[in-house]
N, C-alpha and C. Protein backbone atom coordinates (compact mmCIF):
# COMPACT_ATOMS: atom_id res chain seq x y z
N UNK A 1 76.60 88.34 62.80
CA UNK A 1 75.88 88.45 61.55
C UNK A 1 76.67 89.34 60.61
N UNK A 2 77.10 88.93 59.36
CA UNK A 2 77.60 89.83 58.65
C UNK A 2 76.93 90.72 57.38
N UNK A 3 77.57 90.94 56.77
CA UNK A 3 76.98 92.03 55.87
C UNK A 3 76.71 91.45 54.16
N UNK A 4 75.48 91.66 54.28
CA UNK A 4 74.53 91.08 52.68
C UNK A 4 75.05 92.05 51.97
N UNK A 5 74.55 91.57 50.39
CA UNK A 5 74.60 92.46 49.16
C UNK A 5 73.30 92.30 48.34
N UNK A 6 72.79 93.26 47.28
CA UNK A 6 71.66 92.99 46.84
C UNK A 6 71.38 93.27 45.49
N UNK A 7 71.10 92.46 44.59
CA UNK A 7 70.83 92.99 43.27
C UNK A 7 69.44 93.62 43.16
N UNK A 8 69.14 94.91 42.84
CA UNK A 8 67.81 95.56 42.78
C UNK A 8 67.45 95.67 41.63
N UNK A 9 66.50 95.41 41.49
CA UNK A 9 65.61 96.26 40.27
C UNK A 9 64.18 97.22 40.44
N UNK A 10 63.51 97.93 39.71
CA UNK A 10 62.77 98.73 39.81
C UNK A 10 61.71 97.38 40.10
N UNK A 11 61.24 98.01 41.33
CA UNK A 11 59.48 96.99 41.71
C UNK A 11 58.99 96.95 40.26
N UNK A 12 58.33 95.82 39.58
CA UNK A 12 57.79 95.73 38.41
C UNK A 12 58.72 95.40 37.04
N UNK A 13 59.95 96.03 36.93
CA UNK A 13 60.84 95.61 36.14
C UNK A 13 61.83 94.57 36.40
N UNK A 14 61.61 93.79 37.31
CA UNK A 14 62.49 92.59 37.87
C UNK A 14 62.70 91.37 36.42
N UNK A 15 63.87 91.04 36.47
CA UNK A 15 64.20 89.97 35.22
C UNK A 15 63.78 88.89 36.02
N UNK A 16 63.26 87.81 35.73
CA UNK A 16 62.14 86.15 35.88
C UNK A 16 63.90 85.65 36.95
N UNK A 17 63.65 84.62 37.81
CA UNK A 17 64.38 84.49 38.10
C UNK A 17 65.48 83.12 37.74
N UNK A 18 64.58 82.69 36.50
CA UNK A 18 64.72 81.20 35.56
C UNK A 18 65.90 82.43 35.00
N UNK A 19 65.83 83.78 34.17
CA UNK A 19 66.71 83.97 33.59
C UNK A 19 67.69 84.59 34.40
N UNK A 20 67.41 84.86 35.42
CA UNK A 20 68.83 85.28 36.44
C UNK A 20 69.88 84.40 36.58
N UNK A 21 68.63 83.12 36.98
CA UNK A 21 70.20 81.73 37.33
C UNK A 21 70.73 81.58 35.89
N UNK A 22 69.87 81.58 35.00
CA UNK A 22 71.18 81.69 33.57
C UNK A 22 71.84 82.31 33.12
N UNK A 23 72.10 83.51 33.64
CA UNK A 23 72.67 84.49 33.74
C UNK A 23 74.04 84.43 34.55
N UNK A 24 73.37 84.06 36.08
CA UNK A 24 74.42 83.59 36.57
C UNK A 24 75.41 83.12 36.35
N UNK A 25 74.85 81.51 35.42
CA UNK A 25 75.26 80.38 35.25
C UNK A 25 76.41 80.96 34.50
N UNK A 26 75.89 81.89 33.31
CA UNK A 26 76.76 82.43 31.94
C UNK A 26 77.97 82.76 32.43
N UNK A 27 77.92 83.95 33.28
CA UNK A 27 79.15 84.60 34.32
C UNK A 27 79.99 83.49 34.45
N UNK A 28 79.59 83.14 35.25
CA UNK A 28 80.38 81.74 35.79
C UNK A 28 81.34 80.79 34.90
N UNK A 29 80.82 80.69 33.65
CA UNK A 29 81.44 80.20 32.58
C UNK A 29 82.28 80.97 32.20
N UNK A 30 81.81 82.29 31.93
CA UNK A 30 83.19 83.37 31.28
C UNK A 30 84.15 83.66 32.09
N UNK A 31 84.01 83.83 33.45
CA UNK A 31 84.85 84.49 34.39
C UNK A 31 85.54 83.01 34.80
N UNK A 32 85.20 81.97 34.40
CA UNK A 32 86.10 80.63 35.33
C UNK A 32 85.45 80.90 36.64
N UNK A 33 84.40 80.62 37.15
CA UNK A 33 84.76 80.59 38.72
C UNK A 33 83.35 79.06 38.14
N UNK A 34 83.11 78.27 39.50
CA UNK A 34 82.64 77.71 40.07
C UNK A 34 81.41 77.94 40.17
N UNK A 35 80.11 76.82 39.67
CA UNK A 35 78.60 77.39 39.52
C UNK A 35 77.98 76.32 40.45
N UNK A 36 76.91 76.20 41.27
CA UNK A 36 76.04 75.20 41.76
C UNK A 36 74.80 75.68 42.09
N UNK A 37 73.93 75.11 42.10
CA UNK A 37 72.60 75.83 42.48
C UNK A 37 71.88 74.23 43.22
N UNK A 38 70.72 74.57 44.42
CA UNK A 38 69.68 74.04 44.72
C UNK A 38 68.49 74.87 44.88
N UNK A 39 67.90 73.83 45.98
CA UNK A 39 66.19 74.19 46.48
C UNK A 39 65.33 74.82 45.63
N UNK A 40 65.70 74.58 44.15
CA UNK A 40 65.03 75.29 43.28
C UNK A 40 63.24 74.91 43.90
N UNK A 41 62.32 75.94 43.43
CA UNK A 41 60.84 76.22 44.26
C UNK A 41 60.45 76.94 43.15
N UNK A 42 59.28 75.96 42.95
CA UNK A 42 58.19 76.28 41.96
C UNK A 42 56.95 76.58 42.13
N UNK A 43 56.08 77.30 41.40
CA UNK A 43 54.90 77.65 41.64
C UNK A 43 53.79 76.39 41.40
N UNK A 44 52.40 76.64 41.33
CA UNK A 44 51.98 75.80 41.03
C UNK A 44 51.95 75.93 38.65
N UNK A 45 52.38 77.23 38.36
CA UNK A 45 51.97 76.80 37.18
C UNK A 45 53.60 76.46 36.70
N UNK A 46 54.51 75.97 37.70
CA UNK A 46 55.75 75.66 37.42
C UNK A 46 57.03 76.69 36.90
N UNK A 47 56.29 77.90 37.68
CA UNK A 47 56.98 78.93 37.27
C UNK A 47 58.58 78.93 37.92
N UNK A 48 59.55 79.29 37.80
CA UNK A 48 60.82 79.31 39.09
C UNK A 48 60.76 80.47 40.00
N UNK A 49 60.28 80.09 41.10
CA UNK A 49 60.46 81.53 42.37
C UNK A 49 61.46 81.53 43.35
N UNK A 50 62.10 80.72 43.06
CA UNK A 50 63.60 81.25 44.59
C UNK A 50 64.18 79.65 43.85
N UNK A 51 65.84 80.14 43.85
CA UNK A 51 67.20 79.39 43.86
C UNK A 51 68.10 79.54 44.92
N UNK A 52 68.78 78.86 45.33
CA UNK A 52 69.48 78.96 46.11
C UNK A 52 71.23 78.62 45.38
N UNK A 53 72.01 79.46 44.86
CA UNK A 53 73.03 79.63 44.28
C UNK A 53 74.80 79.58 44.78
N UNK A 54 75.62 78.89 44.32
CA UNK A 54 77.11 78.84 44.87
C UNK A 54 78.18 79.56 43.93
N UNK A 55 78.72 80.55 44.30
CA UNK A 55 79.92 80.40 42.86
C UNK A 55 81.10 80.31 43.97
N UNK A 56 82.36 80.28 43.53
CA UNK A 56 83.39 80.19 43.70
C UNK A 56 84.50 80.45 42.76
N UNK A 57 85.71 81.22 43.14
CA UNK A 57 86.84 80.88 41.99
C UNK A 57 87.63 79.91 42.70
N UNK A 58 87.36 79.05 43.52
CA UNK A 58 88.44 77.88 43.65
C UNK A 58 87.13 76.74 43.51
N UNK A 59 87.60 75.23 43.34
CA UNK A 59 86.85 74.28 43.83
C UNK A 59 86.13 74.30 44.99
N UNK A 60 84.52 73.91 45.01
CA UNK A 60 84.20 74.15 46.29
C UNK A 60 84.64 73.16 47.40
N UNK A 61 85.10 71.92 47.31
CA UNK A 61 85.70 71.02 48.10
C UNK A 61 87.15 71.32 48.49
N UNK A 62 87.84 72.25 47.72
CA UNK A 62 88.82 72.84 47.96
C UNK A 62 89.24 74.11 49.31
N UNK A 63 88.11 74.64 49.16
CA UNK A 63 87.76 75.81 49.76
C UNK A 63 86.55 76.38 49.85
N UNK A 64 85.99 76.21 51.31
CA UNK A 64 84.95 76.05 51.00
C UNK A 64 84.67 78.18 52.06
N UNK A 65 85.89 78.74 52.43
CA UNK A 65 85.66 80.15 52.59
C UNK A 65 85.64 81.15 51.40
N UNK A 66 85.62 80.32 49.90
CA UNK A 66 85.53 81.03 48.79
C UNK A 66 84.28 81.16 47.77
N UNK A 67 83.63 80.73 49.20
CA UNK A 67 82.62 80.02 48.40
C UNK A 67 81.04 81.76 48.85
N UNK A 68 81.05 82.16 47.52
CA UNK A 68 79.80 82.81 47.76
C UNK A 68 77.96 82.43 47.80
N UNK A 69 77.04 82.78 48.62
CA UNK A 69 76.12 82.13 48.32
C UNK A 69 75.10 83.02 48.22
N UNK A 70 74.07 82.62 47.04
CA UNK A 70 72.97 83.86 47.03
C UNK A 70 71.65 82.75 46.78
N UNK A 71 70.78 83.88 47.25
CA UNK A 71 68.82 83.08 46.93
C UNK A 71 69.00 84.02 45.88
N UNK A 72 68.08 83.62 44.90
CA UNK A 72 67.22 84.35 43.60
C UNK A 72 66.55 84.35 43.83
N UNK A 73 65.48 85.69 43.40
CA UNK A 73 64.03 85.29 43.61
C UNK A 73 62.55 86.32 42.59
N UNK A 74 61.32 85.29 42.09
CA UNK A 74 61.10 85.68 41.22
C UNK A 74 60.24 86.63 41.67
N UNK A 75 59.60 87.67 41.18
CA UNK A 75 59.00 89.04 41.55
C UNK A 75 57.61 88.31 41.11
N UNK A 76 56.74 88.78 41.76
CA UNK A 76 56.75 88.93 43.16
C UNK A 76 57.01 88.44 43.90
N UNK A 77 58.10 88.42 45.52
CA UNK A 77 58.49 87.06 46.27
C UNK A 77 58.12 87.86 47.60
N UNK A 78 57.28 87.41 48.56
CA UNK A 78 57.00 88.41 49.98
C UNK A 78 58.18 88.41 50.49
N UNK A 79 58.38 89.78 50.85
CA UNK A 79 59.00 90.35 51.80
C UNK A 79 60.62 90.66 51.00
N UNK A 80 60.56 90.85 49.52
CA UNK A 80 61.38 91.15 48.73
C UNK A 80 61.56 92.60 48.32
N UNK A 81 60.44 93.50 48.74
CA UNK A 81 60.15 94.90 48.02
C UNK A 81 60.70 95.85 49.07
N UNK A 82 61.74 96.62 48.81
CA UNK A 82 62.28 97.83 50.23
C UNK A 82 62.62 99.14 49.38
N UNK A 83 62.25 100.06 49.59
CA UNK A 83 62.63 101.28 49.53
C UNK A 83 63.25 102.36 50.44
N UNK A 84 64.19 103.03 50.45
CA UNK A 84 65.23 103.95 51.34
C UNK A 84 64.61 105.25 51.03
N UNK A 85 64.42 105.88 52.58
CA UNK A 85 64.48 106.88 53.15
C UNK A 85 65.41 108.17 52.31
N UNK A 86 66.57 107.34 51.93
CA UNK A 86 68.14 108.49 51.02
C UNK A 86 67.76 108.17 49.83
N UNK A 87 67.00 107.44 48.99
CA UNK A 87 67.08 107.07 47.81
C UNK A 87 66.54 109.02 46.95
N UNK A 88 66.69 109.52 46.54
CA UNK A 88 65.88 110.48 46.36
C UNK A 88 65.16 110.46 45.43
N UNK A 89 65.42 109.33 44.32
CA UNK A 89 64.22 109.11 43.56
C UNK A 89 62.68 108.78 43.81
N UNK A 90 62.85 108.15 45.35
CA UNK A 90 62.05 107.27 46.11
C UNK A 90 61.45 105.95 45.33
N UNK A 91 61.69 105.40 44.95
CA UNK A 91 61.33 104.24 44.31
C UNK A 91 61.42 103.22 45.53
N UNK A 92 60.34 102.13 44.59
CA UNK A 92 60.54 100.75 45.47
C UNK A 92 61.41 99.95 44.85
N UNK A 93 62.43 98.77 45.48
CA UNK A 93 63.05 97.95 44.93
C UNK A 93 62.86 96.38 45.21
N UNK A 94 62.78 95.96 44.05
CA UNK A 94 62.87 94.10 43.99
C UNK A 94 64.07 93.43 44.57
N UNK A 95 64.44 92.88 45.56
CA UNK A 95 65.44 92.57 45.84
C UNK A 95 65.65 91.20 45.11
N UNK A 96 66.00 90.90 43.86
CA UNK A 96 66.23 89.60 43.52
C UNK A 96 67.19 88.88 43.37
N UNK A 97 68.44 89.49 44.21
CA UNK A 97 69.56 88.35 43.99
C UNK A 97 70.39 89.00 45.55
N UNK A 98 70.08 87.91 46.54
CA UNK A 98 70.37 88.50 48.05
C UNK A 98 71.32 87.50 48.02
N UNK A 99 73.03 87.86 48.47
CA UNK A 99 74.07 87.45 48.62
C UNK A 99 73.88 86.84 50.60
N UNK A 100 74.10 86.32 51.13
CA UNK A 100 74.90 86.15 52.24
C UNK A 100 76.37 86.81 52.53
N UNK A 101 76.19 86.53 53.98
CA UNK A 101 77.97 87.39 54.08
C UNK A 101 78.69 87.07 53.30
N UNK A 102 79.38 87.97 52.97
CA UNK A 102 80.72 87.79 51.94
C UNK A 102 82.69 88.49 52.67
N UNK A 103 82.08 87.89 53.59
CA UNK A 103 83.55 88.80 54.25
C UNK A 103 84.18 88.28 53.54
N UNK A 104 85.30 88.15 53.46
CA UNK A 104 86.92 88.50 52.80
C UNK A 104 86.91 87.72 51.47
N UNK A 105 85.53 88.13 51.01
CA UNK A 105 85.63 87.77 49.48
C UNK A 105 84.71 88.63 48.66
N UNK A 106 84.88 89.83 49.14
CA UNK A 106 85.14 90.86 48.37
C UNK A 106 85.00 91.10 47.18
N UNK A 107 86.56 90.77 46.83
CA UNK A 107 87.18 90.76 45.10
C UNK A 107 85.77 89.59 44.15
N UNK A 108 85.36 88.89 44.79
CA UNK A 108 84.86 87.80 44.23
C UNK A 108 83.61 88.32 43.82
N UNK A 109 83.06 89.35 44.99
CA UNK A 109 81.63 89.66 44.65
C UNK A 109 81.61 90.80 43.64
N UNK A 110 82.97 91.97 43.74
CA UNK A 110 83.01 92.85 42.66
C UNK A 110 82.62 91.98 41.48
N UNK A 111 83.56 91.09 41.42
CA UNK A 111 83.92 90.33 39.74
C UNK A 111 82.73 89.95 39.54
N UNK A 112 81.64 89.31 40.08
CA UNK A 112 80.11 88.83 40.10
C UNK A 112 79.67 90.54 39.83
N UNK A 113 79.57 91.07 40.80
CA UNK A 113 78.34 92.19 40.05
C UNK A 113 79.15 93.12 39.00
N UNK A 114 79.97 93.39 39.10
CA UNK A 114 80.42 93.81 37.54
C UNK A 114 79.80 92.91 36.53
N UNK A 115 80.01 91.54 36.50
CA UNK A 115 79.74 91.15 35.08
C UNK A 115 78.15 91.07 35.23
N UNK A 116 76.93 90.87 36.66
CA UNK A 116 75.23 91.15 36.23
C UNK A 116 75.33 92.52 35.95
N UNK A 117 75.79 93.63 36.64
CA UNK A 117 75.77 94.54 36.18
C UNK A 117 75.89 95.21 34.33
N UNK A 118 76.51 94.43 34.00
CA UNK A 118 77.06 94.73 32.23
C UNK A 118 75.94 94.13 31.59
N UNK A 119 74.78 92.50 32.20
CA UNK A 119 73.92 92.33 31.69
C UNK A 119 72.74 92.82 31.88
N UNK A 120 72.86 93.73 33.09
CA UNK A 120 71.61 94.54 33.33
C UNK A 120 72.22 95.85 34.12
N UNK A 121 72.28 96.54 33.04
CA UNK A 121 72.84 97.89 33.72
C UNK A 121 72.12 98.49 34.19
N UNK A 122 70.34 98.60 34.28
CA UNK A 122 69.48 98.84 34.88
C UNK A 122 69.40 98.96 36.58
N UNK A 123 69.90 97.53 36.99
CA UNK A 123 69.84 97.56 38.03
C UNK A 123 70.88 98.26 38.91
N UNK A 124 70.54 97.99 40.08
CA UNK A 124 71.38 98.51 41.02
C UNK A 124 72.47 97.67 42.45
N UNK A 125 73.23 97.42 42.49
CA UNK A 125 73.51 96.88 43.66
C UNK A 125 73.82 98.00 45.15
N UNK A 126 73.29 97.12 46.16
CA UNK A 126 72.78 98.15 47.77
C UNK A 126 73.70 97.36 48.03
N UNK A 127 74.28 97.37 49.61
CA UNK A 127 74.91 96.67 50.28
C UNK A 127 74.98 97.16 51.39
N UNK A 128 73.62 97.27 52.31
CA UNK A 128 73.23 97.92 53.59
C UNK A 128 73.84 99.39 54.09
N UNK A 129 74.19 100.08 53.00
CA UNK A 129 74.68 101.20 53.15
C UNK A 129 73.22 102.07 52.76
N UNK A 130 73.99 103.50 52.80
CA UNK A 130 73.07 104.57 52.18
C UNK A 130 73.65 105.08 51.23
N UNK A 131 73.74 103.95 49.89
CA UNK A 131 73.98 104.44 49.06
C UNK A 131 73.91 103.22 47.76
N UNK A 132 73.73 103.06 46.47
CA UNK A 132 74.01 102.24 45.86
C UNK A 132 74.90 102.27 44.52
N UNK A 133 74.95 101.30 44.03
CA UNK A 133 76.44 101.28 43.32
C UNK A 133 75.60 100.88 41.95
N UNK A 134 76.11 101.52 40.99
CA UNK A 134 75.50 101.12 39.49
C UNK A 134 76.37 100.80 38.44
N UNK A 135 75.79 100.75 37.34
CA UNK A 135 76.98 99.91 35.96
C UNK A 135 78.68 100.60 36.29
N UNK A 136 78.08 102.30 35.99
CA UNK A 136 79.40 103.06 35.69
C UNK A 136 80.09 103.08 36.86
N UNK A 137 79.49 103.27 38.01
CA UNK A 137 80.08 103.24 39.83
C UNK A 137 81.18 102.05 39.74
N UNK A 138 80.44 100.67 39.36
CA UNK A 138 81.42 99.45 38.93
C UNK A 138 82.56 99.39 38.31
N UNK A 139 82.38 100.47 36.96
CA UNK A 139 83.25 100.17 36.39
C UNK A 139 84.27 101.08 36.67
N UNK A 140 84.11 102.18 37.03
CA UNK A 140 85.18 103.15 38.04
C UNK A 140 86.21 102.51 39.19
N UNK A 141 85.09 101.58 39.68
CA UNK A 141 86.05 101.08 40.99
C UNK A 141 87.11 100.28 41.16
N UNK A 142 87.27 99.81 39.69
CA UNK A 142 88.63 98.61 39.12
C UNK A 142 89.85 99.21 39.97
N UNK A 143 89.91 100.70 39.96
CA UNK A 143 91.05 101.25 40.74
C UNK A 143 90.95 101.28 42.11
N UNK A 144 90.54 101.01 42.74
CA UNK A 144 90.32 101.01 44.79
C UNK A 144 90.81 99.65 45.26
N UNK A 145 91.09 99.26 45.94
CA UNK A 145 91.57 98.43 46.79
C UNK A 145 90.39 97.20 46.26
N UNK A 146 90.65 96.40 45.83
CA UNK A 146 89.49 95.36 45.71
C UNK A 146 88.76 94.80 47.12
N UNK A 147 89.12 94.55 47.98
CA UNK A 147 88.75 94.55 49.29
C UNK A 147 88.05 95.44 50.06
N UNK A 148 87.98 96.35 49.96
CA UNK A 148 86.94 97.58 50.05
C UNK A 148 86.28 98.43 49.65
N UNK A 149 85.92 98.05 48.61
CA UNK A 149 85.70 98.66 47.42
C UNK A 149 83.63 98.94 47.98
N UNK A 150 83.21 97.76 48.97
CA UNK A 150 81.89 97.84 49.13
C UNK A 150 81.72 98.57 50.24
N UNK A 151 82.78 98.86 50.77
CA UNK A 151 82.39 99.66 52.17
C UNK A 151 82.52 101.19 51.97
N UNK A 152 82.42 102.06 50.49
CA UNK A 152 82.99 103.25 49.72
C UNK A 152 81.96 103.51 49.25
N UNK A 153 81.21 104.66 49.71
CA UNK A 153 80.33 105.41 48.56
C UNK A 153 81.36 105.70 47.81
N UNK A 154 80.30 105.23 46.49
CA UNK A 154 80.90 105.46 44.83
C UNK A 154 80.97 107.00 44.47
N UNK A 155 79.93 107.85 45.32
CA UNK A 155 79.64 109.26 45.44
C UNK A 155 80.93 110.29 45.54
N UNK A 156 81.56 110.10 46.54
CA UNK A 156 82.43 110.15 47.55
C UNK A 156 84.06 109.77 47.02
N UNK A 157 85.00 111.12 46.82
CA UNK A 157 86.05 110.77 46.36
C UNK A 157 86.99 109.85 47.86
N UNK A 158 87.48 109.13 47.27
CA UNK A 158 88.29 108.58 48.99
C UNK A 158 89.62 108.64 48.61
C-alpha cells in the first residue's frame, strides 16, 4: 500500500466539488498535462458528490505509470472529516481531493498542488505525515529535490 496525499479544507469551508473538478480541469489546461474524469455521483437534488479524476503529463495510453489518480468529494461526504492530534490549531479537516499512491511521480503532484494551492491558498495539503504543507511551504520548495520534496517537513531546514 502506498502513500496518499490530501487536499484539506477547514470542516465547513470546503469548495463544492463541481468547482474543484473545474478547477482541476483549468490546471490541466495551463500546465499541459493530461485531464480525464469518471464515476461522477450525484445526489438526489443532482448535486456533484464524488469524481473520480486522471491527470498526467504524458498521454495516458502512452504511459500509463504517469498517470495520477484522485476522488473529489463534496462536503459533506462520510468518512471525509479527520483531525490530528499535532495539528495545534486543532481543527477538523474536509478531505476533498484524496490522491492515490503517487510513487515516483512526485514532481507531478508538486506541479498539481502548487497550482490548487495558488487557487485556494486556504487550504492545506497532508500527506500522512505530521505535518502539512501550505501556499508559501509550496512555493519555497521549488528548490529541494523534486522527488522528495513530500517526504520533508516544510518546518524543518534539511
Amino acid at each position: 500500500m502506498g502513500t496518499s496525499s490530501f487536499l484539506l479544507f477547514k470542516t465547513g469551508e470546503s469548495i463544492s466539488a463541481k468547482e474543484l473538478l473545474s478547477s482541476i480541469h483549468k490546471v490541466c489546461v495551463q500546465e499541459n498535462l493530461f485531464f480525464d474524469s469518471d464515476e461522477d455521483t450525484y445526489n438526489n437534488e443532482g448535486i456533484l458528490k464524488y469524481a473520480r479524476v486522471y491527470i498526467s503529463d504524458m498521454p495516458f495510453r502512452e504511459n500509463y505509470s504517469r498517470t495520477l489518480c484522485f476522488s473529489v468529494y463534496d462536503e459533506p461526504y462520510e468518512y471525509q472529516v479527520v483531525s490530528f492530534e499535532w495539528d495545534e490549531v486543532g481543527n477538523e479537516y474536509f478531505k476533498a481531493i484524496v490522491s492515490d499512491d503517487f510513487y515516483d511521480n512526485e514532481d507531478l503532484l508538486l506541479q498539481l498542488s502548487r497550482a490548487m494551492l495558488k487557487i485556494y491558498p486556504n487550504s492545506k495539503i497532508w500527506i500522512e505525515e505530521e505535518w502539512f504543507y501550505t501556499s508559501d511551504n509550496i512555493e519555497n520548495i521549488s528548490d529541494m529535490s523534486r522527488n522528495d520534496w513530500c517526504y520533508k517537513n516544510p518546518e524543518i531546514e534539511n
